[in-house]
C-alpha atoms as a PDB file:
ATOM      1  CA  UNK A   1     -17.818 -28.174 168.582  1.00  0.00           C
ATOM      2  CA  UNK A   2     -16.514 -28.142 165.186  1.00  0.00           C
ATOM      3  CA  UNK A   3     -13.189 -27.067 164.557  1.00  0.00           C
ATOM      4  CA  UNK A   4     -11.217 -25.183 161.137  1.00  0.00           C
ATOM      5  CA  UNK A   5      -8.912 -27.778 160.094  1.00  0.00           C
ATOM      6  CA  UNK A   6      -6.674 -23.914 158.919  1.00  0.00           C
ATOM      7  CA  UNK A   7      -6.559 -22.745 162.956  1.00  0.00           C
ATOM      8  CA  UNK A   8      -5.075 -24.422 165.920  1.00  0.00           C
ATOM      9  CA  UNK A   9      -7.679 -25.641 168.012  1.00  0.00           C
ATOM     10  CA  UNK A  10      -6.506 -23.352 171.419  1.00  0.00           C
ATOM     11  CA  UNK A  11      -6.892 -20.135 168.803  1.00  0.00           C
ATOM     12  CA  UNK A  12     -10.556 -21.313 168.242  1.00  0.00           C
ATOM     13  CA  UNK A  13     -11.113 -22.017 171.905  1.00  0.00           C
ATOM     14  CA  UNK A  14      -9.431 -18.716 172.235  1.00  0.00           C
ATOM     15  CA  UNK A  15     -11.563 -16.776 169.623  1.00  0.00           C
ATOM     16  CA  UNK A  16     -14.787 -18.753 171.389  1.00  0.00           C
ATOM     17  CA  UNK A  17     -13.672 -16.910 174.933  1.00  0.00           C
ATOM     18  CA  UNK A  18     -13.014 -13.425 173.112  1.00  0.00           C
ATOM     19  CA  UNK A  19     -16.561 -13.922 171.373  1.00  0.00           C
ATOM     20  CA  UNK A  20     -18.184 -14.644 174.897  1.00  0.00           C
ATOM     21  CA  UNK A  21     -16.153 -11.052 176.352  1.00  0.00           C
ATOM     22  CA  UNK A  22     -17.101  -9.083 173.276  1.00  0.00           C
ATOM     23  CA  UNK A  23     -20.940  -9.957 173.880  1.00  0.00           C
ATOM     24  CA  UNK A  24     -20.765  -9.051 177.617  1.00  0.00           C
ATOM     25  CA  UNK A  25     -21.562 -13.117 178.777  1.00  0.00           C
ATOM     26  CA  UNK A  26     -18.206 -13.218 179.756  1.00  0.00           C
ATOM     27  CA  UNK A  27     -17.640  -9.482 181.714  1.00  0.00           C
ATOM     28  CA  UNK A  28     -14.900  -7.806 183.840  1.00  0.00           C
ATOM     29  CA  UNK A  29     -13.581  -9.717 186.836  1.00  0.00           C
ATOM     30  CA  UNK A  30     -16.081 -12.077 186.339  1.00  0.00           C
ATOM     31  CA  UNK A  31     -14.760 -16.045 186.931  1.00  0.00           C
ATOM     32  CA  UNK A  32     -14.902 -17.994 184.064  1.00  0.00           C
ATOM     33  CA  UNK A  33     -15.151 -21.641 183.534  1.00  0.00           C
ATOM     34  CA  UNK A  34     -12.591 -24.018 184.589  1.00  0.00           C
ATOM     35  CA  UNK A  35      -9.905 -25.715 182.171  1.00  0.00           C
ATOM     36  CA  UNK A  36     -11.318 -28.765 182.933  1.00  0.00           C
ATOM     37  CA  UNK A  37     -15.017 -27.313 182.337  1.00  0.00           C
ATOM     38  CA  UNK A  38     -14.418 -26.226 179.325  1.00  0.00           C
ATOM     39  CA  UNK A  39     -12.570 -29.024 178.196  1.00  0.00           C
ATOM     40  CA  UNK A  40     -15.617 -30.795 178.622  1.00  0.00           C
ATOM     41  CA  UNK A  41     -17.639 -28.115 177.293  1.00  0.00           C
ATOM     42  CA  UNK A  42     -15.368 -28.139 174.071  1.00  0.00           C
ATOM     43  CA  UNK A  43     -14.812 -31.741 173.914  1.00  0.00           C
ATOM     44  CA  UNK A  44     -11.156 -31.100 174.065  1.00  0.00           C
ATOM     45  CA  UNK A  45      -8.172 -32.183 176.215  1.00  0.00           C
ATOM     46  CA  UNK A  46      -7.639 -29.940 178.865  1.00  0.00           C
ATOM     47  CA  UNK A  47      -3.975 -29.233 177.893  1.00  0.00           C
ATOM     48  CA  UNK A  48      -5.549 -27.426 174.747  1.00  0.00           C
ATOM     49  CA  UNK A  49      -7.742 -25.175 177.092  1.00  0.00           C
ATOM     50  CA  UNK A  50      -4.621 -24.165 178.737  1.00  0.00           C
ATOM     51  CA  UNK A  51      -3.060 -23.382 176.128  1.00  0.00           C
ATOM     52  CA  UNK A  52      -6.161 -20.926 175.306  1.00  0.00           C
ATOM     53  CA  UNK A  53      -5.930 -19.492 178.537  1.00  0.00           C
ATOM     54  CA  UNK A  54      -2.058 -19.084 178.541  1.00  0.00           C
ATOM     55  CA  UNK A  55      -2.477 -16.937 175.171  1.00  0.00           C
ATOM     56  CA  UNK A  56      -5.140 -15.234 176.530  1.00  0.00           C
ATOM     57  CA  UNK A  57      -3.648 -14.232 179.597  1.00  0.00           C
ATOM     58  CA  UNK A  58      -0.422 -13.433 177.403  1.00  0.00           C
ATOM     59  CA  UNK A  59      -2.577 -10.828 175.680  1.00  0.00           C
ATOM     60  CA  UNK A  60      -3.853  -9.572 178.797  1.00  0.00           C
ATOM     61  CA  UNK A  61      -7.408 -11.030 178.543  1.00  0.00           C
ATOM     62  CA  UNK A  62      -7.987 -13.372 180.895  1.00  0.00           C
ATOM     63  CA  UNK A  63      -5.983 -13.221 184.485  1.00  0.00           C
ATOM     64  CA  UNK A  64      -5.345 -15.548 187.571  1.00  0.00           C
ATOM     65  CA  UNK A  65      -6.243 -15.837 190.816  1.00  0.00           C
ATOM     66  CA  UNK A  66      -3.728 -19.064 192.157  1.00  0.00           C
ATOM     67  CA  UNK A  67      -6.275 -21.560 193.799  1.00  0.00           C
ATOM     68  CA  UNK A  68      -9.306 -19.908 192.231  1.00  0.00           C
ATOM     69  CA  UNK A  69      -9.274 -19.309 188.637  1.00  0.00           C
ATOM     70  CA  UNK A  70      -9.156 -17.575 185.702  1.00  0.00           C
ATOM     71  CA  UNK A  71     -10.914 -14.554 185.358  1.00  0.00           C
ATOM     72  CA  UNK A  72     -11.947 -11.367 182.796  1.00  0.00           C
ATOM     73  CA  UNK A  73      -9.279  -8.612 182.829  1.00  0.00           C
ATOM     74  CA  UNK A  74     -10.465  -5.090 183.231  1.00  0.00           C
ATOM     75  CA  UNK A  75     -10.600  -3.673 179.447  1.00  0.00           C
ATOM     76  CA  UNK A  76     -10.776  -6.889 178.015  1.00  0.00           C
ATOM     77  CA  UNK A  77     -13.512  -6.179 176.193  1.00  0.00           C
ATOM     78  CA  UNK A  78     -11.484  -2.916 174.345  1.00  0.00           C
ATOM     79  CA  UNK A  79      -8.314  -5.203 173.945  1.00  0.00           C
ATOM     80  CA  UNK A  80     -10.652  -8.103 172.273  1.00  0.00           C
ATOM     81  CA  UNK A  81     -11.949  -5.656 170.192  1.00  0.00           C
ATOM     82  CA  UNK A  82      -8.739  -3.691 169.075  1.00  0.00           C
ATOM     83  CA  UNK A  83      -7.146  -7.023 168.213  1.00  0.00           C
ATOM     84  CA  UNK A  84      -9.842  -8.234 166.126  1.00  0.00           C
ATOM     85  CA  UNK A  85     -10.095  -4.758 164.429  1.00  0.00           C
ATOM     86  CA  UNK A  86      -6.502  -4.791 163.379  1.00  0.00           C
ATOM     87  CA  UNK A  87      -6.732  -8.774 162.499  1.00  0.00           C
ATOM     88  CA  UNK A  88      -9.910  -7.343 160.276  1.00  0.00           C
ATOM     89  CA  UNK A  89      -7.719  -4.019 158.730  1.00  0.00           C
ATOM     90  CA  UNK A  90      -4.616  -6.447 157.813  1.00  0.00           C
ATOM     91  CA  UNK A  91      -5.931  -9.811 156.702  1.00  0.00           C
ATOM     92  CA  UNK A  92      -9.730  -9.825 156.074  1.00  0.00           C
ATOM     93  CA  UNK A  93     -10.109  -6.622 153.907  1.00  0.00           C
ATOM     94  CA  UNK A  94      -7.641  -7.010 151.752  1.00  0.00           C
ATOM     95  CA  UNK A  95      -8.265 -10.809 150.752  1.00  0.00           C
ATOM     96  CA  UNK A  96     -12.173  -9.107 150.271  1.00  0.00           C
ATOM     97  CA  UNK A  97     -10.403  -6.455 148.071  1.00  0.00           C
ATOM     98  CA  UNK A  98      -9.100  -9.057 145.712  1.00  0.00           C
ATOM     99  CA  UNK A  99     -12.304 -10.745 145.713  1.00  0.00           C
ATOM    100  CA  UNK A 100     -14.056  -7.744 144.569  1.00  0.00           C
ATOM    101  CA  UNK A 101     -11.511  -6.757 142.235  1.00  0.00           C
ATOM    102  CA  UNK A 102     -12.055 -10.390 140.854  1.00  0.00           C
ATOM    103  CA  UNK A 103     -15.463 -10.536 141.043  1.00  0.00           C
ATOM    104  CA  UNK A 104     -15.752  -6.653 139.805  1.00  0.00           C
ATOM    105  CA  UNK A 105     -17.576  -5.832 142.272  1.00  0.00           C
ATOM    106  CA  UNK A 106     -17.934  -1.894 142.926  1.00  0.00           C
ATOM    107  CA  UNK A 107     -18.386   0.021 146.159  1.00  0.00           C
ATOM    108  CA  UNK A 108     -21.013   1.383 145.374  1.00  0.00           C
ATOM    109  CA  UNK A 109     -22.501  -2.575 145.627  1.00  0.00           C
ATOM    110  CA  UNK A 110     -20.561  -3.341 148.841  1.00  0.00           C
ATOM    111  CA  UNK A 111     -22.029  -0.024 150.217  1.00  0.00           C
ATOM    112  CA  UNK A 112     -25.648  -1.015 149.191  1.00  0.00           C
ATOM    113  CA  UNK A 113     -25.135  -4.992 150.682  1.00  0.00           C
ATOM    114  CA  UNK A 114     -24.021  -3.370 153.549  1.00  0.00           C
ATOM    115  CA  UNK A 115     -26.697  -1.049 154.287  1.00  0.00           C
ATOM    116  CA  UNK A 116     -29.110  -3.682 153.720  1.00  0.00           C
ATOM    117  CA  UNK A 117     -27.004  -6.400 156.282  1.00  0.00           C
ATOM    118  CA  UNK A 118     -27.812  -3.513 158.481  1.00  0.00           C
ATOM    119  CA  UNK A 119     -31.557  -2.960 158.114  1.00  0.00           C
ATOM    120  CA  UNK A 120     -31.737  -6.294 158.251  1.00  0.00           C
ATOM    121  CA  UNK A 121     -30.012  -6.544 161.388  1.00  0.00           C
ATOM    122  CA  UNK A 122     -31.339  -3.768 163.163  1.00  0.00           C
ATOM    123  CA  UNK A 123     -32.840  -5.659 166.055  1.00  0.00           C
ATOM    124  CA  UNK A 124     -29.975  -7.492 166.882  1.00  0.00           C
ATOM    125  CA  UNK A 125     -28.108  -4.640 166.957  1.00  0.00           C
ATOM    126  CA  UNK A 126     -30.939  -2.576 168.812  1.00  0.00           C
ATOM    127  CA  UNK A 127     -30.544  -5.759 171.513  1.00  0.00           C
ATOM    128  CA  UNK A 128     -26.624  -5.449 171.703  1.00  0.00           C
ATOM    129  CA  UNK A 129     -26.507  -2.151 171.796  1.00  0.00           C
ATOM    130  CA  UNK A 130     -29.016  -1.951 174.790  1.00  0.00           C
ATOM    131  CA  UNK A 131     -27.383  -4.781 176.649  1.00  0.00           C
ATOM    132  CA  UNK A 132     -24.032  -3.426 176.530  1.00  0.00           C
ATOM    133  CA  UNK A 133     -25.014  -0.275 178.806  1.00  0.00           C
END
């Protein structure tokens, strides 16, 4: 796996988990891999997956079951979501703001790049949306 040199590695393994919940791989109450599995899997120490799963499980994510495992809280998915929505609000838009601004680039153009990511999109979406009921 490639890692941003910017993040701490357990965020990343973190943000890799929360991707996995969002698109319903990883869903409610299910068990999910082992530290040591995903270690592997990430080509990490272990210590640095549980550090992933303690912030996860600080944040009311991930949850577990002593002699088990770890496993996906119930709303999960909505906490995931909220978190990355806020994270989006507070630190994405407005660094894309100043881009813009730099860049002078309008609304109106954002608006039309969007609606074409969209219609571009469409199938993907069409799958995710049909997979998630």
């Amino acid at each position: 796996m490639n890692y941003n040199a910017n993040l701490p590695i357990f965020i990343q393994i973190a943000d890799r988990i929360a991707d996995r919940v969002l698109s319903n791989e990883y869903l409610p109450d299910a068990r999910i891999p082992s530290v040591r599995e995903l270690g592997v899997e990430m080509e990490v120490n272990p210590n640095t997956v549980m550090r992933s799963f303690d912030w996860l499980q600080s944040h009311g994510i991930i949850y577990n079951k002593r002699g088990i495992g770890y496993f996906i809280a119930a709303g999960a998915r909505e906490k995931v979501r909220e978190m990355r929505h806020q994270a989006f609000i507070g630190e994405v838009l407005p660094s894309l703001f100043k881009e813009m601004t730099l860049l002078d680039i309008g609304m109106d153009e954002l608006s039309e790049a969007y609606k074409h990511y969209l219609s571009a999109n469409k199938s993907e979406r069409r799958n995710e949306v049909t997979y998630c009921l």
